[in-house]
N, C-alpha and C. Protein backbone atom coordinates (compact mmCIF):
# COMPACT_ATOMS: atom_id res chain seq x y z
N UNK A 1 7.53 -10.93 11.51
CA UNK A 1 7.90 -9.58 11.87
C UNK A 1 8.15 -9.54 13.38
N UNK A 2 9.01 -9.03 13.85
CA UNK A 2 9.54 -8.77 15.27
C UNK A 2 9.66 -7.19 15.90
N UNK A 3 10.08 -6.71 16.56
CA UNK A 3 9.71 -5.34 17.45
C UNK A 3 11.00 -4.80 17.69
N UNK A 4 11.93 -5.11 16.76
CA UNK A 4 13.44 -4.50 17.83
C UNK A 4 13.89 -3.26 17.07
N UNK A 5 13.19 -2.18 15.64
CA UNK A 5 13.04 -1.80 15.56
C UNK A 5 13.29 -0.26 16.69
N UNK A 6 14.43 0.68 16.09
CA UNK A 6 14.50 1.90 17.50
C UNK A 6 13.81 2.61 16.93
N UNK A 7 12.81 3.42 18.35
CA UNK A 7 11.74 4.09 18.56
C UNK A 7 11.26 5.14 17.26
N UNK A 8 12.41 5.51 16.69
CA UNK A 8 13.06 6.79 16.10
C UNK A 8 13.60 6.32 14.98
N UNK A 9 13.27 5.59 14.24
CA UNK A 9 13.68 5.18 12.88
C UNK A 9 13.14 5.37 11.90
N UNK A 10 13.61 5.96 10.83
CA UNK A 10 12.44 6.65 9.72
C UNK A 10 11.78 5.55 8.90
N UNK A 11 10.41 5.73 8.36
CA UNK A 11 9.86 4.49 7.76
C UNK A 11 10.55 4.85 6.21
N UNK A 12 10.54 3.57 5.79
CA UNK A 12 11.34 3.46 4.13
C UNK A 12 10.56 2.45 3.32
N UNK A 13 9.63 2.59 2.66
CA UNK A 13 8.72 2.15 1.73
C UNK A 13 9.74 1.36 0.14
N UNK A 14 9.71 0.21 0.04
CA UNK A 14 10.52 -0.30 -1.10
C UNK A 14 9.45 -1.08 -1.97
N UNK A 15 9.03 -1.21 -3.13
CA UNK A 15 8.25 -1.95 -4.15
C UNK A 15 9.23 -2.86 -3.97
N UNK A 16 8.75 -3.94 -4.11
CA UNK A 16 8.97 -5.57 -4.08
C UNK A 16 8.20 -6.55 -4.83
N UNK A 17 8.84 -6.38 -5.86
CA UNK A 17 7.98 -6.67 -7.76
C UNK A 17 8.19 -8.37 -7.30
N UNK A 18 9.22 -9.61 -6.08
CA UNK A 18 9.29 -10.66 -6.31
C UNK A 18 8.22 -11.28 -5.82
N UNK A 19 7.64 -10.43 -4.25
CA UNK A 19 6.55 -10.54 -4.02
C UNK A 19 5.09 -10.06 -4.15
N UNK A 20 5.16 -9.53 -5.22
CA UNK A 20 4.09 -8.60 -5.74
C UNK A 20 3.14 -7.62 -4.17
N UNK A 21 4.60 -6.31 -3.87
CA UNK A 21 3.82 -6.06 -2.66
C UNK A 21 4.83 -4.61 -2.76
N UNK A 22 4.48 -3.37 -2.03
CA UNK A 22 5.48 -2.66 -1.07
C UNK A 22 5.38 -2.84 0.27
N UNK A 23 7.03 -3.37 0.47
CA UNK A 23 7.00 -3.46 2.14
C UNK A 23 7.41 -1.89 2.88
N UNK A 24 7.29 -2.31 4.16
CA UNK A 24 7.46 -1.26 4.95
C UNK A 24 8.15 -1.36 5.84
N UNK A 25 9.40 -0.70 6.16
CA UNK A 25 10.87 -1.10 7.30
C UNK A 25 10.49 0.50 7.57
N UNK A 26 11.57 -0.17 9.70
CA UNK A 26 11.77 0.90 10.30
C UNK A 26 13.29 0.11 10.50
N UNK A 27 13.91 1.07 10.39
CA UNK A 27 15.14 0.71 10.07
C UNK A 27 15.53 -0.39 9.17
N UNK A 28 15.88 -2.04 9.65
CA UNK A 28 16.37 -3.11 9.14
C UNK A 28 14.66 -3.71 9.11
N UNK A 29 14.19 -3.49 9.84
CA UNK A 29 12.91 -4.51 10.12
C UNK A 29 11.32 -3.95 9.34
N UNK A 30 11.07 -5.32 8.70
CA UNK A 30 10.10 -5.41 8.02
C UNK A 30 8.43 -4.95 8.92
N UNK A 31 8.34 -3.73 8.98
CA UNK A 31 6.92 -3.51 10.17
C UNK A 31 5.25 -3.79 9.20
N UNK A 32 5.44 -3.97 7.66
CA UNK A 32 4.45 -3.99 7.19
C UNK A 32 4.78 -3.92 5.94
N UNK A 33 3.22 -4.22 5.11
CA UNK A 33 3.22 -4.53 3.67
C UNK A 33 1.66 -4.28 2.71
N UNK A 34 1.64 -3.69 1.89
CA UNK A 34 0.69 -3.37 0.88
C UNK A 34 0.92 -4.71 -0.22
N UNK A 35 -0.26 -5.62 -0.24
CA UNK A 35 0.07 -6.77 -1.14
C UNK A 35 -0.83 -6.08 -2.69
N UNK A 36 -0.35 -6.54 -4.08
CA UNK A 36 -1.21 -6.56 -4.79
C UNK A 36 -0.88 -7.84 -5.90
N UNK A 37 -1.85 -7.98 -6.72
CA UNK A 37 -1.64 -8.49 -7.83
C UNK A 37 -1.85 -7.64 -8.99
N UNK A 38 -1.10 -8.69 -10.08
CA UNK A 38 -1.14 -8.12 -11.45
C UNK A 38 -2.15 -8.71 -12.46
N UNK A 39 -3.29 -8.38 -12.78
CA UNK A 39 -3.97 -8.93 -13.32
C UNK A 39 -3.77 -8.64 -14.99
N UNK A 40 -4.56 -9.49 -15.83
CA UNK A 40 -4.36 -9.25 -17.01
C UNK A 40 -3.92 -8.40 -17.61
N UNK A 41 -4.35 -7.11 -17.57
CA UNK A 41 -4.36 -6.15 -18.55
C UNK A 41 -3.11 -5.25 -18.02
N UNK A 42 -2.38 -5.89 -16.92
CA UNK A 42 -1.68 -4.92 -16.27
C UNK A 42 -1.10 -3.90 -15.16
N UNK A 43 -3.20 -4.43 -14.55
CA UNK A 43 -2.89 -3.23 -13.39
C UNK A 43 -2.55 -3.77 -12.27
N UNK A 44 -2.30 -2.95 -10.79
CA UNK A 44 -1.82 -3.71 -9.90
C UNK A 44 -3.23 -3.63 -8.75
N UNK A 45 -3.50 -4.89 -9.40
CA UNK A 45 -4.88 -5.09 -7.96
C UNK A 45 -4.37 -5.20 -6.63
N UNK A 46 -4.91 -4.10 -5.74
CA UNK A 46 -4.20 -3.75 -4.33
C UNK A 46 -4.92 -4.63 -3.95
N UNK A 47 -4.82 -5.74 -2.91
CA UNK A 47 -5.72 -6.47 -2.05
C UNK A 47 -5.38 -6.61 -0.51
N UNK A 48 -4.47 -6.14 -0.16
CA UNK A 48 -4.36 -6.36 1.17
C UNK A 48 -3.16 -5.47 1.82
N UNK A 49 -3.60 -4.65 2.78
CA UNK A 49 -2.37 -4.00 3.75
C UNK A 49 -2.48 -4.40 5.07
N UNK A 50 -1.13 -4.45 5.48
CA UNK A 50 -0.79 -4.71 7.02
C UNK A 50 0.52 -4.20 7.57
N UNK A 51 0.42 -3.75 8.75
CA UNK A 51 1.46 -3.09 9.68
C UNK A 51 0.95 -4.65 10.98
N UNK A 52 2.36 -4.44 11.45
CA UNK A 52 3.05 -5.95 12.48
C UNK A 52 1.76 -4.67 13.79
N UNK A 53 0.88 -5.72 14.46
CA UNK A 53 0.39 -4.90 15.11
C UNK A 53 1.51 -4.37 16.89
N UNK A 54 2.72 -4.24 16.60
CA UNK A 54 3.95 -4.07 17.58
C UNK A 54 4.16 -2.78 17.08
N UNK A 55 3.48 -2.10 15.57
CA UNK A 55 3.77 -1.08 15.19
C UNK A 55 2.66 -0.02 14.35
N UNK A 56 1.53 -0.93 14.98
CA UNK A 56 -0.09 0.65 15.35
C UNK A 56 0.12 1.41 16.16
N UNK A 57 -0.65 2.20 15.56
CA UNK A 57 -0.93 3.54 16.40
C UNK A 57 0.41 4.66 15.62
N UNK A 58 0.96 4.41 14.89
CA UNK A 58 1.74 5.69 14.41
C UNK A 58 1.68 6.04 13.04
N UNK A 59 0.26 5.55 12.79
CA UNK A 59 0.02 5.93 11.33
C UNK A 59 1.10 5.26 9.87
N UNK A 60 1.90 4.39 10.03
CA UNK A 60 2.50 3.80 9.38
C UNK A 60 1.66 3.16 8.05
N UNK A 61 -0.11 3.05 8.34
CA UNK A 61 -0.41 2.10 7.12
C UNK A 61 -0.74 3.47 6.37
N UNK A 62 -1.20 4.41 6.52
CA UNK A 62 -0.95 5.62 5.67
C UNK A 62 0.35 5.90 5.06
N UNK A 63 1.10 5.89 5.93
CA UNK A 63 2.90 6.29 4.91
C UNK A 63 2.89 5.49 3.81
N UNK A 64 2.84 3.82 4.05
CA UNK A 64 3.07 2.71 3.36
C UNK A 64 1.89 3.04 1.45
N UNK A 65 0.38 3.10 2.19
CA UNK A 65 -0.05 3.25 0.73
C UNK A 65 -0.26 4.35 0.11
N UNK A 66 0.58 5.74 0.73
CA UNK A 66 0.48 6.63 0.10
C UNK A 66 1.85 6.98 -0.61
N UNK A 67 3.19 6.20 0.19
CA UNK A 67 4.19 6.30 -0.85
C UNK A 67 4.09 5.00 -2.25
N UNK A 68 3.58 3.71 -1.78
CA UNK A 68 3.21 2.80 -2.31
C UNK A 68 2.42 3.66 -3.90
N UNK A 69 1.28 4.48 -3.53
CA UNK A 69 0.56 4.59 -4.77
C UNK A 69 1.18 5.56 -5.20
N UNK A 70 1.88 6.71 -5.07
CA UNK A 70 3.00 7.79 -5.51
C UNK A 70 3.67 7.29 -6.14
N UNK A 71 4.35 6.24 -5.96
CA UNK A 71 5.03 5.39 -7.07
C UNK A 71 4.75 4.62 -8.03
N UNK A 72 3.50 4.34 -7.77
CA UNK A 72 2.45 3.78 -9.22
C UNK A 72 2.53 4.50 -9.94
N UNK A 73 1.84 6.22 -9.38
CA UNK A 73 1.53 7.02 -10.03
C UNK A 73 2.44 7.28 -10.79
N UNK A 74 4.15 7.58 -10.68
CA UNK A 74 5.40 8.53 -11.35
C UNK A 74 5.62 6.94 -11.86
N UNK A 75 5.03 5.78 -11.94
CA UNK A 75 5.49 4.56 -13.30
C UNK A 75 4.70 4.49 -14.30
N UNK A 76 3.68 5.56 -14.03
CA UNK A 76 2.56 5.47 -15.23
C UNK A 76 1.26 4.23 -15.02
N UNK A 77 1.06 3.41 -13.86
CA UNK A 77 0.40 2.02 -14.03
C UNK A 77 -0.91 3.08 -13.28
N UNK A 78 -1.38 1.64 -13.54
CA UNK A 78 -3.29 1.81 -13.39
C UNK A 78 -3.59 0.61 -11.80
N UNK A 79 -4.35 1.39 -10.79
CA UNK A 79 -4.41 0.15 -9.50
C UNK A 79 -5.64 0.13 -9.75
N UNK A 80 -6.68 -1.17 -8.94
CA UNK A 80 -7.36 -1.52 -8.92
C UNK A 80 -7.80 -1.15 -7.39
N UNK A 81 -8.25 -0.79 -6.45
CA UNK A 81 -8.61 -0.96 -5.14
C UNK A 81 -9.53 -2.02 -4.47
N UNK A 82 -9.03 -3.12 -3.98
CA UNK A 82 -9.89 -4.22 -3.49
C UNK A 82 -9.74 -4.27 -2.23
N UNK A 83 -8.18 -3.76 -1.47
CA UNK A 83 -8.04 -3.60 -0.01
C UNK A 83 -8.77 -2.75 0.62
N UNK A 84 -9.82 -2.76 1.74
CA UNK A 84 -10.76 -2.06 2.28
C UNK A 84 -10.00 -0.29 3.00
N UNK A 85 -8.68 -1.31 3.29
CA UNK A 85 -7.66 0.31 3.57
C UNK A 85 -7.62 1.23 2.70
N UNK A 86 -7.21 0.25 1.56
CA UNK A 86 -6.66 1.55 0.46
C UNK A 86 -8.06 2.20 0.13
N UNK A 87 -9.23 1.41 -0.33
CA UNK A 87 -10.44 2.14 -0.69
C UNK A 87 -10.25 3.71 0.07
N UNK A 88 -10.62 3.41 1.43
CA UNK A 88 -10.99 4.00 2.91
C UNK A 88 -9.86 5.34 2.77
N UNK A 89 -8.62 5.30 2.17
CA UNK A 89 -7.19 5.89 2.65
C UNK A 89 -7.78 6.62 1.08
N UNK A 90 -8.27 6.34 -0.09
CA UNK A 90 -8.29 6.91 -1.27
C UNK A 90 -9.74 7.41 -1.34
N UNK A 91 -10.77 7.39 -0.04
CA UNK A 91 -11.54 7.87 -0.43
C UNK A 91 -11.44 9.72 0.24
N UNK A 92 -10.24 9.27 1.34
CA UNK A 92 -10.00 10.86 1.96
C UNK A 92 -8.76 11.40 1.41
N UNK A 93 -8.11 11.14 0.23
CA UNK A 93 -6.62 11.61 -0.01
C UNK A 93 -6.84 11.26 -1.51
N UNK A 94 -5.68 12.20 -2.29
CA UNK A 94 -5.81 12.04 -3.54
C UNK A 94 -3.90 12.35 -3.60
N UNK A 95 -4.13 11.17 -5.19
CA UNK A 95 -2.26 11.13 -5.66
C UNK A 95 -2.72 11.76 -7.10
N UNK A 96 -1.51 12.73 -6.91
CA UNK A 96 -1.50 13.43 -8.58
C UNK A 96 -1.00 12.35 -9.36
N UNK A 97 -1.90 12.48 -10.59
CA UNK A 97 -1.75 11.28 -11.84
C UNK A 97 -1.54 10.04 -11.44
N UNK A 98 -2.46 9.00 -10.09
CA UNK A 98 -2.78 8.29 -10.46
C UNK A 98 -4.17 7.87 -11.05
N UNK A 99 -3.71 6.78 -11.69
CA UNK A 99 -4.75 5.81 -12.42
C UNK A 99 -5.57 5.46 -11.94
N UNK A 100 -6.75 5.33 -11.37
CA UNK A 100 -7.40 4.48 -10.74
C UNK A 100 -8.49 3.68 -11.42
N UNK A 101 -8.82 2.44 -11.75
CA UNK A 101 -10.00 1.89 -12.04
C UNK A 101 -10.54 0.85 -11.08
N UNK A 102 -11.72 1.87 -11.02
CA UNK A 102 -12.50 1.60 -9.52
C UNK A 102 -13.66 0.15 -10.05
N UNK A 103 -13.68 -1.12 -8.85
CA UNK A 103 -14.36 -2.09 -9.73
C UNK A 103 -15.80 -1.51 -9.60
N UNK A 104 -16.70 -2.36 -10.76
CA UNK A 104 -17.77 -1.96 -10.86
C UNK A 104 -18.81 -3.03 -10.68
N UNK A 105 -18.78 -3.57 -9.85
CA UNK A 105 -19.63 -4.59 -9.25
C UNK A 105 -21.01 -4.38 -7.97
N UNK A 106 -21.66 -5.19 -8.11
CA UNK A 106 -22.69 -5.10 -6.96
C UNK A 106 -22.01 -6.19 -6.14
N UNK A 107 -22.04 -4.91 -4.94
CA UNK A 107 -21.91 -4.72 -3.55
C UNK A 107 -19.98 -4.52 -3.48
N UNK A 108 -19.66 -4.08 -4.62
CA UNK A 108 -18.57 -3.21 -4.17
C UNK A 108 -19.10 -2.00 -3.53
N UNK A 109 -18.34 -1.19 -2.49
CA UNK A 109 -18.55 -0.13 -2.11
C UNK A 109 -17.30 0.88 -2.02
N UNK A 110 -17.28 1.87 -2.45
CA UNK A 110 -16.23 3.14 -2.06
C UNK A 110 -16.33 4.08 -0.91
């Protein structure tokens, strides 16, 4: 990821089913990415988000997994939350009709 990105470019959130992820562009350039997997039964285990740190501080990893899970939600799928962001981002915000199955393990935490 690189910085040439103008100041003033709207963020554009795209699912990217080759890399099992939604990335995140400001304009042409890739500033970040919500990774997940697909585990057995279907759902998409979120495990990892990142914004290029050339592009903190403007709230970008919020845009990314809140259009990211909006679009889970309007495909009908079920996420898993394992990324400490998304937990953190879903424990103060809520998406109409998504799925969530929260794991149920010792020393998971929400």
């Amino acid at each position: 990821m690189s910085t040439q990105a103008a100041p003033d470019a709207e963020p554009r959130v795209a699912r990217n089913d080759a890399e099992n992820r939604y990335d995140l562009f400001l304009g042409d350039e890739l500033a970040g990415f919500a990774e997940y997997k697909v585990d057995a039964r279907g759902r998409l285990v979120f495990t990892h988000t990142e914004v290029d740190p050339a592009f903190e501080g403007r709230g970008l990893a919020g845009i990314l997994v809140r259009t990211a899970l909006t679009d889970v939600a309007a495909k009908g799928e079920t996420i898993v939350p394992r990324c400490p962001y998304v937990v953190r981002w879903l424990g103060r915000h809520e998406v109409a009709g998504l799925q969530i199955a929260w794991p149920d393990e010792p020393g998971f935490e929400r």
